[in-house]
Structure formats: C-alpha cells, structure tokens
N, C-alpha and C. Protein backbone atom coordinates (compact mmCIF):
# COMPACT_ATOMS: atom_id res chain seq x y z
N UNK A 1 -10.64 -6.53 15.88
CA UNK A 1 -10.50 -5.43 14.91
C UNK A 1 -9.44 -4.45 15.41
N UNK A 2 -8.55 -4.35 14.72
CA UNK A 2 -7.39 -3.00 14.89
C UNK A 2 -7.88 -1.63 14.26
N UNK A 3 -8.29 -0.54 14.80
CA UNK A 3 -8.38 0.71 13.91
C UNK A 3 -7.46 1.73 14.16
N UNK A 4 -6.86 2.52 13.57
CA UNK A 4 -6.04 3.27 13.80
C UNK A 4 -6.07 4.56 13.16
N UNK A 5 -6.39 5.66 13.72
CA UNK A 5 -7.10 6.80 13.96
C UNK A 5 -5.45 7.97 13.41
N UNK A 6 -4.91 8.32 12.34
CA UNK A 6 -3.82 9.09 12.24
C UNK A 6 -3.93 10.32 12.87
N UNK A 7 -2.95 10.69 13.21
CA UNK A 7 -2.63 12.08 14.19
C UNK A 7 -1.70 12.32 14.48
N UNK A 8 -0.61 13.46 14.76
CA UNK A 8 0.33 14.06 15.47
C UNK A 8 0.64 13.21 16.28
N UNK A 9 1.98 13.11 16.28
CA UNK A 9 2.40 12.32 17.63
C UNK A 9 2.26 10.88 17.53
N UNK A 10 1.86 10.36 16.62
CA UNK A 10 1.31 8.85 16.44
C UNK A 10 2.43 8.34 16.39
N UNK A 11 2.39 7.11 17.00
CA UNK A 11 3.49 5.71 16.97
C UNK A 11 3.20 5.02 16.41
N UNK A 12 3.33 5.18 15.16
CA UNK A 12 3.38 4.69 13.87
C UNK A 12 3.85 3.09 14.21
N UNK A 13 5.76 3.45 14.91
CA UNK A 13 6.13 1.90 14.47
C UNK A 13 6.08 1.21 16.06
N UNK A 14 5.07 2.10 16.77
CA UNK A 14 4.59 0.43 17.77
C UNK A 14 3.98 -0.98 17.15
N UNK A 15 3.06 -0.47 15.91
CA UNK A 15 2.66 -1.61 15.76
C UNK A 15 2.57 -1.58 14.10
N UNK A 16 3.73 -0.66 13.61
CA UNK A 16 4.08 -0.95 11.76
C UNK A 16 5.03 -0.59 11.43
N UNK A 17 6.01 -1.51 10.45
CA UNK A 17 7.39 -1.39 10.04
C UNK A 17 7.52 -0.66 8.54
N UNK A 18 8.47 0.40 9.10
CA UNK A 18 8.68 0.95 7.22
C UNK A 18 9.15 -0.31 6.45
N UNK A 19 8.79 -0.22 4.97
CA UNK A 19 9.52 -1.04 4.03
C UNK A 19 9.49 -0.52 2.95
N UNK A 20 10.79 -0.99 2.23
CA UNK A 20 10.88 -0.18 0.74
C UNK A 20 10.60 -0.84 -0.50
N UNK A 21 10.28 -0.63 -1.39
CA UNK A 21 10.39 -1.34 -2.68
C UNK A 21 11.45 -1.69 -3.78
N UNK A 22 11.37 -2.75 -4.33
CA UNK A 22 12.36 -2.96 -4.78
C UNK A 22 12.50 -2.34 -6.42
N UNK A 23 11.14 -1.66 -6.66
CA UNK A 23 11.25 -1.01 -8.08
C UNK A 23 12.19 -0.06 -7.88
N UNK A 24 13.33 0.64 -8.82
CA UNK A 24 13.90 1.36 -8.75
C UNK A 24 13.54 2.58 -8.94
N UNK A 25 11.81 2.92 -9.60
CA UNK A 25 11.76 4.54 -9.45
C UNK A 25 11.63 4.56 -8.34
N UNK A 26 11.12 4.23 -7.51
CA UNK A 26 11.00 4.57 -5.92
C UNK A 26 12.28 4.53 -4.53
N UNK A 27 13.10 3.95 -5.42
CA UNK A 27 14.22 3.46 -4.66
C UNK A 27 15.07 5.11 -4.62
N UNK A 28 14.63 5.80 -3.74
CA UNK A 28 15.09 7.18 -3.84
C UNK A 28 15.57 8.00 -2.23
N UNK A 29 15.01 7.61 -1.60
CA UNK A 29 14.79 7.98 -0.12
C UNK A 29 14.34 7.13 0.80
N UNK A 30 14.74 7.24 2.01
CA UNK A 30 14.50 6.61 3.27
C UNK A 30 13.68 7.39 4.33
N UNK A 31 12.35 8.06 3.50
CA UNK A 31 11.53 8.95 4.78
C UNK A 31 10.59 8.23 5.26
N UNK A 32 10.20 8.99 6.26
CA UNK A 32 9.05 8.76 7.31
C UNK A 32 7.73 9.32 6.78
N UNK A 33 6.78 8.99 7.56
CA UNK A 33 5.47 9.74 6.86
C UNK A 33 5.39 11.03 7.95
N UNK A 34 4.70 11.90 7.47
CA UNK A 34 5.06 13.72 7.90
C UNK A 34 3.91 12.77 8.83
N UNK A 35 3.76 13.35 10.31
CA UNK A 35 2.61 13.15 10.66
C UNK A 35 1.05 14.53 10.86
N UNK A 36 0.60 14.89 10.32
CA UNK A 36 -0.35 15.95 10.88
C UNK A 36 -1.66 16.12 11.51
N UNK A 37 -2.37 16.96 11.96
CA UNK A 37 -2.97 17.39 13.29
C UNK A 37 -4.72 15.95 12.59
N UNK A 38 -4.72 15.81 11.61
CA UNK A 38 -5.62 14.50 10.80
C UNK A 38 -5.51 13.40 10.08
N UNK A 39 -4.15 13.24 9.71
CA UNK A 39 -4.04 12.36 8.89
C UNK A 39 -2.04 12.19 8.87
N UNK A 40 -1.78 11.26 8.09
CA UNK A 40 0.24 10.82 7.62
C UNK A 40 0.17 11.56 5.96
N UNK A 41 1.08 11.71 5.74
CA UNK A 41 1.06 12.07 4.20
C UNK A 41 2.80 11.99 3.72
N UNK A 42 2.72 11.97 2.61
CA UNK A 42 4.57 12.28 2.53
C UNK A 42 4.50 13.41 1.65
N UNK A 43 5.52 13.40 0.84
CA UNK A 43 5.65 15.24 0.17
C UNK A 43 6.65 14.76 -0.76
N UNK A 44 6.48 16.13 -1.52
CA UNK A 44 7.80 16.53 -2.55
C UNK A 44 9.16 16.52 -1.68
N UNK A 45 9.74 15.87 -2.29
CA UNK A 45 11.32 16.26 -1.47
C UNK A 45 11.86 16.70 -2.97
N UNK A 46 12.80 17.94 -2.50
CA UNK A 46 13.45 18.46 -3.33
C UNK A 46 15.10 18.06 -3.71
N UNK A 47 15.18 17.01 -2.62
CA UNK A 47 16.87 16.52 -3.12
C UNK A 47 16.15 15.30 -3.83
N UNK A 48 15.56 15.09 -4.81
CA UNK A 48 15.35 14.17 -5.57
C UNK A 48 14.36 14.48 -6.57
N UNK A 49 13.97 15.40 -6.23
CA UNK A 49 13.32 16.42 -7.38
C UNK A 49 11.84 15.44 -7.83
N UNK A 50 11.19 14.84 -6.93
CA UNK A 50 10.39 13.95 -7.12
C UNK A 50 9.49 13.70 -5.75
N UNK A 51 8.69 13.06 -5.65
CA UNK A 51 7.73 12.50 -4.32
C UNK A 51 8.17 11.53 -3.55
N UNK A 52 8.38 11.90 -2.66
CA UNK A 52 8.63 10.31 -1.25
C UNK A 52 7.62 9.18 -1.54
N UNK A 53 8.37 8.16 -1.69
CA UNK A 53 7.60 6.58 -2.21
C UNK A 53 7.54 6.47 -0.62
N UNK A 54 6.47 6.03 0.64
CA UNK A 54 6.59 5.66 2.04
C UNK A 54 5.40 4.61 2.24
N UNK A 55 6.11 3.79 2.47
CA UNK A 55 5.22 2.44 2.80
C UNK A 55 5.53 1.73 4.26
N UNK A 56 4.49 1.73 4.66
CA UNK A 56 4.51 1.03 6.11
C UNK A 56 3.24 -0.35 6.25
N UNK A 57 3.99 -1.48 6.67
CA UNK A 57 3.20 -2.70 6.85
C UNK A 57 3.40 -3.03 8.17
N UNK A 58 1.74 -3.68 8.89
CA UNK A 58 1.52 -4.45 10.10
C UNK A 58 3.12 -5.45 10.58
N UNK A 59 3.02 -5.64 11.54
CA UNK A 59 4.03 -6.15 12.50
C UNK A 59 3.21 -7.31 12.39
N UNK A 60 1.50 -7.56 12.84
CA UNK A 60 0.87 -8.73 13.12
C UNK A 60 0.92 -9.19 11.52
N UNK A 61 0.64 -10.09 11.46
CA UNK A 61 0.26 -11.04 10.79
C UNK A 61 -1.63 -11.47 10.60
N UNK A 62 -2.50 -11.43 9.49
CA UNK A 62 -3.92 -11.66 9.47
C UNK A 62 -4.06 -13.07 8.34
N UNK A 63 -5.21 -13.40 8.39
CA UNK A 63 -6.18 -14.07 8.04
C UNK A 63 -6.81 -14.41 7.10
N UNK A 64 -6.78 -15.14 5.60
CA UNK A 64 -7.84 -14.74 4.83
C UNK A 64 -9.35 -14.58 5.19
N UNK A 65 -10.28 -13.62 4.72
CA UNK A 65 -11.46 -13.45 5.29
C UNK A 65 -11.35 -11.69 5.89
N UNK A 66 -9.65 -11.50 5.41
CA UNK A 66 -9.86 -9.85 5.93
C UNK A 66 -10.21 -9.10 5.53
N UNK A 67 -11.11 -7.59 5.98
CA UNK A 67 -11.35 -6.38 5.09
C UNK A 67 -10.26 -5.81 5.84
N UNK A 68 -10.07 -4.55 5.30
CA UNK A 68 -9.55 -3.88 5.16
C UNK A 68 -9.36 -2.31 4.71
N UNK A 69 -9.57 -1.17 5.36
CA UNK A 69 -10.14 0.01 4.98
C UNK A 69 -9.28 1.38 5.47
N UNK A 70 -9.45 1.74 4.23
CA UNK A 70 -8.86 3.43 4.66
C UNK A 70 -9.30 4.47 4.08
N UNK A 71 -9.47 5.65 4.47
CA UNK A 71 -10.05 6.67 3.99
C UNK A 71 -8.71 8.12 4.09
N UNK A 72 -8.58 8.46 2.85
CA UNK A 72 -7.42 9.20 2.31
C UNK A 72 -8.04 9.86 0.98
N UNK A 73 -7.33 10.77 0.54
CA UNK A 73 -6.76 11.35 -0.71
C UNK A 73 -5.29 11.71 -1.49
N UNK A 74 -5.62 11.88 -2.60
CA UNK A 74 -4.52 12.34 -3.46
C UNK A 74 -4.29 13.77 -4.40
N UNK A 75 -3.09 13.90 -4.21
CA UNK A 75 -3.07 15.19 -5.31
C UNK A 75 -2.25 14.80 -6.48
N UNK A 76 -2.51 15.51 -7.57
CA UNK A 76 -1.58 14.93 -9.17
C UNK A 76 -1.14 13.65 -9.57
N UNK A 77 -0.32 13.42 -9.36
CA UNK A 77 -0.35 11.61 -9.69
C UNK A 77 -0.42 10.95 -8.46
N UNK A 78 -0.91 11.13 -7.33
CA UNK A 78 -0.87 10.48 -6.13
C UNK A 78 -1.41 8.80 -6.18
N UNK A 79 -1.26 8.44 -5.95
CA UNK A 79 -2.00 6.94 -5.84
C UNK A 79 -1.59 5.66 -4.27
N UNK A 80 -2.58 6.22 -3.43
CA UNK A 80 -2.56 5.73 -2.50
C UNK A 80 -2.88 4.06 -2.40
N UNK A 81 -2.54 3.58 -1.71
CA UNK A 81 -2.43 1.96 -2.03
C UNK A 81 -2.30 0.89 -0.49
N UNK A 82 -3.32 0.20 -0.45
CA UNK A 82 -3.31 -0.61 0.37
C UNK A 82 -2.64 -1.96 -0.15
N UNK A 83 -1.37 -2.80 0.47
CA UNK A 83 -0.73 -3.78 0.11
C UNK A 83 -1.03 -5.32 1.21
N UNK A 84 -0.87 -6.57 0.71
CA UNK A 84 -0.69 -7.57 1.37
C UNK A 84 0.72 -7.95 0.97
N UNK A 85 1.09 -8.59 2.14
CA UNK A 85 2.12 -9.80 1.44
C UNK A 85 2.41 -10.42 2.63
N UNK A 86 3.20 -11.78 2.45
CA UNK A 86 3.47 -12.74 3.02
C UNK A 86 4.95 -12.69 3.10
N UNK A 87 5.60 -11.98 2.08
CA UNK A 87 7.19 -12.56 2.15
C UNK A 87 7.43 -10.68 2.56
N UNK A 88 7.71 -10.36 3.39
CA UNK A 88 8.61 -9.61 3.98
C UNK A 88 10.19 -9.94 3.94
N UNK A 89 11.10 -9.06 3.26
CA UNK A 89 12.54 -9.41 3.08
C UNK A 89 13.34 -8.09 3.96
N UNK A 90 14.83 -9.24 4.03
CA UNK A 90 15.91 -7.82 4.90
C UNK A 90 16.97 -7.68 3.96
N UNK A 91 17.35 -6.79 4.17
CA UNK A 91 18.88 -6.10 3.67
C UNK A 91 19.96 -6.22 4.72
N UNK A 92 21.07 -6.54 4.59
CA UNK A 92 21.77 -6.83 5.85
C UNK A 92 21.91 -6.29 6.90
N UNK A 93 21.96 -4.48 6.62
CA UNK A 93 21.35 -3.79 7.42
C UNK A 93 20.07 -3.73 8.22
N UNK A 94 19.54 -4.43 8.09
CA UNK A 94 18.07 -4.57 8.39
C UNK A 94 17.15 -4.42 8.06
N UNK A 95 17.51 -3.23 7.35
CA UNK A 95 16.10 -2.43 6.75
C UNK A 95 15.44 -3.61 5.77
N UNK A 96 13.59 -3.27 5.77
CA UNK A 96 12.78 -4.10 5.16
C UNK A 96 12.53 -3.84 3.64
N UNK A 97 12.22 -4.72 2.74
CA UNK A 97 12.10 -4.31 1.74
C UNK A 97 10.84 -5.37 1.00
N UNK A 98 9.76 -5.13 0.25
CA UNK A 98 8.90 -5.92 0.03
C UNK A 98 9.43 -7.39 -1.31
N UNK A 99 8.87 -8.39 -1.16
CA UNK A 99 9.50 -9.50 -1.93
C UNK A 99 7.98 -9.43 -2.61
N UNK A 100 7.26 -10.59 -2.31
CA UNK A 100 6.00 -11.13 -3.65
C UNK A 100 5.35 -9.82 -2.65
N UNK A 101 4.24 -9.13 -3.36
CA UNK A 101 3.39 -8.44 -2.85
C UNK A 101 2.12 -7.86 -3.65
N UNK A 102 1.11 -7.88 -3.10
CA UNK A 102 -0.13 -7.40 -3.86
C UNK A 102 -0.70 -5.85 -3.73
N UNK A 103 -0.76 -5.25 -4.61
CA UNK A 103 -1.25 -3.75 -4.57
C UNK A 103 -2.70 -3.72 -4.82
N UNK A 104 -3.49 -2.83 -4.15
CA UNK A 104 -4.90 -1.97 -4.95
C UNK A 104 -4.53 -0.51 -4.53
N UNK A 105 -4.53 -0.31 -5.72
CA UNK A 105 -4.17 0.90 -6.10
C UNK A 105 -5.59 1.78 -6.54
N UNK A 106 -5.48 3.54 -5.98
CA UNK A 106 -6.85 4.30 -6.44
C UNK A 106 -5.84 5.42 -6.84
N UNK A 107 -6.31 5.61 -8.11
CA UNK A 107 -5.70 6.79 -8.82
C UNK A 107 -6.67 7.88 -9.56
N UNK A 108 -6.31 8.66 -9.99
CA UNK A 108 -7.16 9.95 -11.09
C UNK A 108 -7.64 8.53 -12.02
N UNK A 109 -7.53 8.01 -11.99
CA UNK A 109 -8.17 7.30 -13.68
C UNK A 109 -8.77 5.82 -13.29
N UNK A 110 -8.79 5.56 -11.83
CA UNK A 110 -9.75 4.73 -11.48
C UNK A 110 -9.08 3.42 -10.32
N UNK A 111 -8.81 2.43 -10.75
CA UNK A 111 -7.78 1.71 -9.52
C UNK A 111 -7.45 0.72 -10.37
N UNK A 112 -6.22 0.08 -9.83
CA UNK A 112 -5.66 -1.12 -10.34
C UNK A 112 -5.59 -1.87 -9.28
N UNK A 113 -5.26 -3.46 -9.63
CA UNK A 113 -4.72 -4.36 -8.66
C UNK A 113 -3.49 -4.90 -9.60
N UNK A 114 -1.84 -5.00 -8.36
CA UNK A 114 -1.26 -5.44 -8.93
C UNK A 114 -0.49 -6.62 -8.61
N UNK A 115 0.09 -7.82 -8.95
CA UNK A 115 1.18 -8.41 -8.64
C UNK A 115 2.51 -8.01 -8.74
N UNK A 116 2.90 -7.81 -7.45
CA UNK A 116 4.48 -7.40 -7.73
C UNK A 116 5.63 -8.52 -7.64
N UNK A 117 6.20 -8.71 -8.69
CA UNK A 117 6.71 -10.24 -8.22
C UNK A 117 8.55 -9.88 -8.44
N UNK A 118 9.22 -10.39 -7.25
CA UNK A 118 10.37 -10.12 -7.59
C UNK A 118 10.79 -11.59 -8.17
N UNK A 119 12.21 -10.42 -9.41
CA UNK A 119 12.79 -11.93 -10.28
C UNK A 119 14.21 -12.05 -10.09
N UNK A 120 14.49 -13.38 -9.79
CA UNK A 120 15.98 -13.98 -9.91
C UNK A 120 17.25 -12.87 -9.96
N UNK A 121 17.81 -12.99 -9.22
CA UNK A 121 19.47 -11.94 -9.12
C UNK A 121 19.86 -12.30 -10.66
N UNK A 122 20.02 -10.92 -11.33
CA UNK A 122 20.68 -11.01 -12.61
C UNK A 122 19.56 -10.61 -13.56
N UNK A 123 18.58 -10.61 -13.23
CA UNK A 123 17.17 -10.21 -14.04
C UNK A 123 17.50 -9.25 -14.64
N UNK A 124 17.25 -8.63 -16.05
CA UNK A 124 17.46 -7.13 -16.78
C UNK A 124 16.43 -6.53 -15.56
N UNK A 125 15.42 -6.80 -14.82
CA UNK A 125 14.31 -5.72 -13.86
C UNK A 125 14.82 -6.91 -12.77
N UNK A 126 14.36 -5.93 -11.71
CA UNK A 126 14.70 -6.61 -10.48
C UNK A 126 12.88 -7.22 -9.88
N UNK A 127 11.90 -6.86 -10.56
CA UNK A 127 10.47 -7.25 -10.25
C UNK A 127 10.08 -7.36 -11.45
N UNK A 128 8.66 -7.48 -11.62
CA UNK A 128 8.08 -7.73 -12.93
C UNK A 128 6.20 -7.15 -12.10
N UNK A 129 6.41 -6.34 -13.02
CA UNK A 129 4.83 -5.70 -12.50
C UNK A 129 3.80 -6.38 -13.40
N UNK A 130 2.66 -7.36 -12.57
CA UNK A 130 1.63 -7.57 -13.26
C UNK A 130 0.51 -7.63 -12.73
N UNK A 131 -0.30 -6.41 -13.85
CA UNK A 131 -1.60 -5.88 -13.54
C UNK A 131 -2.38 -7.04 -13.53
N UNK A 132 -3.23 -7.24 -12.21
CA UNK A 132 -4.03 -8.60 -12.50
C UNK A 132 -5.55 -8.12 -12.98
N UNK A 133 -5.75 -6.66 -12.13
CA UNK A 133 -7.25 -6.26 -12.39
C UNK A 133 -7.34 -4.71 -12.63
N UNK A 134 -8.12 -4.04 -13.63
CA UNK A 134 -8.35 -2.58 -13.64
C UNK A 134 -9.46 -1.88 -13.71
N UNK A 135 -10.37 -1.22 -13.20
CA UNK A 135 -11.39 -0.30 -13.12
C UNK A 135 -11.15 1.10 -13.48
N UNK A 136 -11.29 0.90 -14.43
CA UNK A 136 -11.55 3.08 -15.12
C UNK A 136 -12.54 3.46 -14.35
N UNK A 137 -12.27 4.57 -13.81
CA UNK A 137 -13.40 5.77 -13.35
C UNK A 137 -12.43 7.02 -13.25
N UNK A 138 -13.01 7.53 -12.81
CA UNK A 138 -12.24 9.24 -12.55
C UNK A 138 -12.81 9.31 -10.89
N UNK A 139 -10.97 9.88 -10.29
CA UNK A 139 -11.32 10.43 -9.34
C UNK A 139 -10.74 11.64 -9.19
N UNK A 140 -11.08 12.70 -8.37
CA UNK A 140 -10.83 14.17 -8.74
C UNK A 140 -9.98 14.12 -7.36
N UNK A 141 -8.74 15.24 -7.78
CA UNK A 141 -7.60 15.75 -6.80
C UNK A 141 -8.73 16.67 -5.26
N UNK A 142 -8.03 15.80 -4.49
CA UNK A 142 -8.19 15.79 -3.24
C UNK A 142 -9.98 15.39 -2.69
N UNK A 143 -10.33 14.48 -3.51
CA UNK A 143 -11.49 14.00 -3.58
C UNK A 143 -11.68 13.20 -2.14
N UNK A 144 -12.54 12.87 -1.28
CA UNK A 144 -12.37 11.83 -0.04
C UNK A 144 -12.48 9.97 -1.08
N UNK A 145 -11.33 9.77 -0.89
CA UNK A 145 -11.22 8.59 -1.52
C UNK A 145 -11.60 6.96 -0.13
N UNK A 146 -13.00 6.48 -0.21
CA UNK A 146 -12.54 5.17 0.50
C UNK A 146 -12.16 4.12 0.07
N UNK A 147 -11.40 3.54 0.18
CA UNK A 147 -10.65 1.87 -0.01
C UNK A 147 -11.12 1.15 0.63
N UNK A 148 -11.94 -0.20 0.35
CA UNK A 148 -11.82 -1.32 0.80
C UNK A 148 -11.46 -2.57 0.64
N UNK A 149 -10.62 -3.57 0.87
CA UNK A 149 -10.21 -4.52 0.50
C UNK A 149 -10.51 -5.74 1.04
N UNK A 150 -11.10 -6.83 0.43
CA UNK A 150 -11.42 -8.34 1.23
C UNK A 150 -10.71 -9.20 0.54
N UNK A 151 -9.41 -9.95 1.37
CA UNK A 151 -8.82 -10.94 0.76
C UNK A 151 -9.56 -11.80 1.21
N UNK A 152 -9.48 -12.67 0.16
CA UNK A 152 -10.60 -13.85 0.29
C UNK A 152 -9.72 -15.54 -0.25
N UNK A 153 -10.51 -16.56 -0.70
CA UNK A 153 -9.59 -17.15 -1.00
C UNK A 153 -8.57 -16.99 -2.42
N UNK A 154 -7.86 -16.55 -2.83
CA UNK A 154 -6.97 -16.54 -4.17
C UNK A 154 -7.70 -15.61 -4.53
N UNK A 155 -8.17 -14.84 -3.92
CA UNK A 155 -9.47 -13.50 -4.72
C UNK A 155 -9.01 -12.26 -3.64
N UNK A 156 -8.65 -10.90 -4.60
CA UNK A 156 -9.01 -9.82 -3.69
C UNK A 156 -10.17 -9.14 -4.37
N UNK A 157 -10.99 -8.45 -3.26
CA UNK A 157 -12.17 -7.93 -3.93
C UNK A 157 -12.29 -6.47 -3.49
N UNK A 158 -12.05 -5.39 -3.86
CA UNK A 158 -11.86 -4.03 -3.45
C UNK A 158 -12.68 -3.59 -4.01
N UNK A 159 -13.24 -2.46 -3.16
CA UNK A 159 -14.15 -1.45 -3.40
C UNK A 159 -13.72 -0.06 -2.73
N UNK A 160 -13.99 1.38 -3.90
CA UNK A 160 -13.46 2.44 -3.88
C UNK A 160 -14.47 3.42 -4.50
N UNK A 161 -14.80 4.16 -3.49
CA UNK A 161 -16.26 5.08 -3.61
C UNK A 161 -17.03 4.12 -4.31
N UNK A 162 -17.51 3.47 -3.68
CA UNK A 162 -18.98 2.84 -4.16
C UNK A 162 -18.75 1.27 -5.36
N UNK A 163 -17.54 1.46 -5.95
CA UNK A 163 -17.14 0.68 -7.19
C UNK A 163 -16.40 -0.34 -7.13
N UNK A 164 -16.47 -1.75 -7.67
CA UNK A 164 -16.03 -2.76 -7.19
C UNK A 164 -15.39 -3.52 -8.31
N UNK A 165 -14.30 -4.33 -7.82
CA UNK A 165 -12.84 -4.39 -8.96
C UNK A 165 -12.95 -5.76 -8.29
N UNK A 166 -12.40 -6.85 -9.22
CA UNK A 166 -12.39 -7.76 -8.38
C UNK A 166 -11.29 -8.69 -9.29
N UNK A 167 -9.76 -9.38 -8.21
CA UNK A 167 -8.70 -9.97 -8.97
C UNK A 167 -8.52 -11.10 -8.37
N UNK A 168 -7.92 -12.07 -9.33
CA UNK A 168 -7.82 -13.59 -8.82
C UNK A 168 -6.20 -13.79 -8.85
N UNK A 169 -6.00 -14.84 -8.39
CA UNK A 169 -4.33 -14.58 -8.22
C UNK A 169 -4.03 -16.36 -7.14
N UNK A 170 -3.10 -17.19 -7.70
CA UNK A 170 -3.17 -18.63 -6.96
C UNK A 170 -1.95 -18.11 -5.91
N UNK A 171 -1.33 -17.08 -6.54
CA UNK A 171 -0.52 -16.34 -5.25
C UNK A 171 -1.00 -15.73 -4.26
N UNK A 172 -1.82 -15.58 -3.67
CA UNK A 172 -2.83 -14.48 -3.06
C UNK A 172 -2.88 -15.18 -1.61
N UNK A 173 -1.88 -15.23 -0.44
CA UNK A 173 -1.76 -15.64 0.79
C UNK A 173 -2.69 -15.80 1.73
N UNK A 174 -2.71 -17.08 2.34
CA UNK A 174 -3.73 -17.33 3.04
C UNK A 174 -3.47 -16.42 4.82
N UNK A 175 -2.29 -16.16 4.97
CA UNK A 175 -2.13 -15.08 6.04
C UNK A 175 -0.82 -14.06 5.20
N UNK A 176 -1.34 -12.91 5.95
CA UNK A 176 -0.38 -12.05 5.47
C UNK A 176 -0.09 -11.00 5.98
N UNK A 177 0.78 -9.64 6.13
CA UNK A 177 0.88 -8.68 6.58
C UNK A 177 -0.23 -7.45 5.77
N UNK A 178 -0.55 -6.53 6.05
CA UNK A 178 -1.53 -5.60 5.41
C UNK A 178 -0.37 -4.05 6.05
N UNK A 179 -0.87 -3.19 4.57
CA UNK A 179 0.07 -1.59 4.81
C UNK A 179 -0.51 -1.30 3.80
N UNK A 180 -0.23 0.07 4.26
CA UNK A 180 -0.41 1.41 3.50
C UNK A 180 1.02 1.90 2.60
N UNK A 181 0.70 2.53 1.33
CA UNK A 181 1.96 2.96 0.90
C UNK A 181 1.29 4.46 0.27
N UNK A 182 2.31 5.55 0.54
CA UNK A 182 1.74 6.67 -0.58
C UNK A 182 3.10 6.87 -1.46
N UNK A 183 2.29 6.82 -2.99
CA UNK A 183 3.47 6.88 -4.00
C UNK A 183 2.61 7.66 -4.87
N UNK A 184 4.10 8.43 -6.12
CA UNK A 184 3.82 9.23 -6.90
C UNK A 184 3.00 10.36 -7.02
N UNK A 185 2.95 11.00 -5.89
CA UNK A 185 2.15 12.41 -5.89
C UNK A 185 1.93 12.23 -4.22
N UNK A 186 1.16 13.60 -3.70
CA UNK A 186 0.96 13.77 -2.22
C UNK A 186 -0.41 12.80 -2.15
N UNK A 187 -0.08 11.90 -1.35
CA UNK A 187 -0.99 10.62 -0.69
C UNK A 187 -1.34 11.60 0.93
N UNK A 188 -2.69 11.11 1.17
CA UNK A 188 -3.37 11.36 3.02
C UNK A 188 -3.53 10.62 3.35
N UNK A 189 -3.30 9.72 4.23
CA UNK A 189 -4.10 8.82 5.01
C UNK A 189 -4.81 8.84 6.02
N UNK A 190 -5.87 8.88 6.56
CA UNK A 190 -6.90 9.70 7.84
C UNK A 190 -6.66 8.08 8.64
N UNK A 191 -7.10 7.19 8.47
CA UNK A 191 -7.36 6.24 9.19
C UNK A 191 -7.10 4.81 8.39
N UNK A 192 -7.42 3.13 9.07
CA UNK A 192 -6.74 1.69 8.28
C UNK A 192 -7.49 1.12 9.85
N UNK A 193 -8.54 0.46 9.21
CA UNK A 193 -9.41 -0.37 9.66
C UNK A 193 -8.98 -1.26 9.49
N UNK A 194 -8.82 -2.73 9.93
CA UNK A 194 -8.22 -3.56 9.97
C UNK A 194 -9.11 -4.72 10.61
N UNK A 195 -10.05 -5.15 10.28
CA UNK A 195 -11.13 -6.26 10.62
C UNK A 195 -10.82 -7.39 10.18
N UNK A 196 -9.72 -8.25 11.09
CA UNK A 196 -9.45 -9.66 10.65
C UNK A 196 -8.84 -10.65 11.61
N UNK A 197 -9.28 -11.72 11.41
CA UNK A 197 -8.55 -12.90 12.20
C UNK A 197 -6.79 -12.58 12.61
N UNK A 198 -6.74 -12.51 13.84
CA UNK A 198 -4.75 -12.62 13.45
C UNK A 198 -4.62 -14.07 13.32
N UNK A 199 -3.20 -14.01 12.53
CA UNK A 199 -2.69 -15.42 12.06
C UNK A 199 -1.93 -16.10 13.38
C-alpha cells in the first residue's frame, strides 16, 4: 500500500509526474500544485482569467484489483478527479500529456465517470469525451468529499460519501498508472491511498 499524506514541502515528483491534457479548455498553463501546511490545491490564475487544470500521475505502475482513495474538496465548479490510464504520451520536449484515460469525477451535482479518448491527427476535436457512468446527488462547496475507486475487471466501481456509481468499459486496463487532477474551480487534496498490486 502507498499512502501519501499532503503537506508543505512535499516531493510531489519523487514518486508523481505532472501531465497535461489534451482538451483544449485546459490547455492553458504549465503549474504546479500550491503546496499547503494540509493539503495541494491549485488556484485562480489571473493571466488566464480562469483556474489551473493540474494533474499529477504515479511513476509506478498498478494492478487490476486496485482501490484507490482520496479525501479533498471543492469550491464553485471545482471537480476533483481521480484518473487511470495505461497510455502515458510525450511531446518532444518531454513534457507528459494524457492519451486513452479514465476519469471519476465528484462535482456540486454528483460524479461522473469518463472515457477520454484521443482521436486521429486532423480530427475537428483532438479527444472525444465519453460519459460512461453518472450519479446525481448534491455536494455542497467545501464539503469533506471522499473518493473511492476499485478498478476491477473492465469495471470501475467508485464510491463518494457513502454513494456508489458503477462503469463498464472493454478499455479499462488491466495495469495502469493512477493520479489526481484538480480542474475547473479550487480542488484540495489532503491525502491518495493507493492499495494495490504493483505491475
């Protein structure tokens, strides 16, 4: 089991790599997550007049059979999000950027799961977002939000305060990398339990 306890001073990339997305609202900035005295968070940046999209994924490699857990909040459109994926991509520069990847997403209006699938050079979109699973509930700004996620076989099964969403997918990797991303509003992250086989 990996747990990782956020705080000041944390070395984030001993053992997790930033990566960006290839949707273009997010394609805005290259920040870090703020670190503070409990938790990572990102912020309003004002040279873009919008919220830091910041996503960071495992270096290791896991297992199907993993959970997966974090305990965070959000403010206004925040929607904090635990991701898998298998295809990690580079830019010539190096920098990482996500290729096929799976979201559970917890928002004000309940959680989604998504497929993010990138399409062919020349595509009118450079991905194609598809919602595989959705749960309405309400969650309230700066509420203690927990996430849990069990990839299983071709199945993720997440649970978020108490409530359970469950998506099927023949894409759904039998090992994969696991991260955190905070997008569209101020995301917290306190901690990312990590209970799984490494690959």
């Amino acid at each position: 089991m990996d747990k990782y306890i956020f705080r000041k001073n944390t070395d984030l990339e001993k053992d997790f790599s930033y990566i960006s997305s290839l949707n273009p609202t997010f394609i805005k900035t290259d920040r870090k997550f703020i670190q503070e005295e409990n938790c990572i968070r990102n912020e309003f940046d004002d040279n873009i007049n919008d919220y830091d999209y910041i996503s960071i994924v495992t270096k290791k490699k896991y297992k199907k059979g993993a959970k997966l857990t974090t305990r965070c909040d959000f403010k206004g459109y925040g929607a904090p999000i635990i991701s898998i994926t298998d295809d990690c991509r580079y830019y010539e520069n190096g920098d990482m950027y996500y290729g096929l990847h799976f979201e559970t997403v917890a928002y004000s209006l309940g959680c989604n799961i998504w497929q993010i699938i990138p399409l062919p050079e020349g595509s009118k979109e450079p991905i194609e977002n598809r919602k595989i699973a959705n749960l309405p509930f309400e969650i309230g700004q700066e509420e203690p939000v927990e996430i849990t996620i069990e990839v299983l076989d071709k199945k993720i099964v997440a649970h978020i305060n108490g409530k359970t969403i469950i998506a099927e997918s023949d894409d759904i990797p039998d090992t994969f990398h696991v991260g955190l991303t905070a997008c569209e509003g101020i995301n917290k992250f306190y901690d990312f339990v990590i209970d799984a086989e490494e690959a």
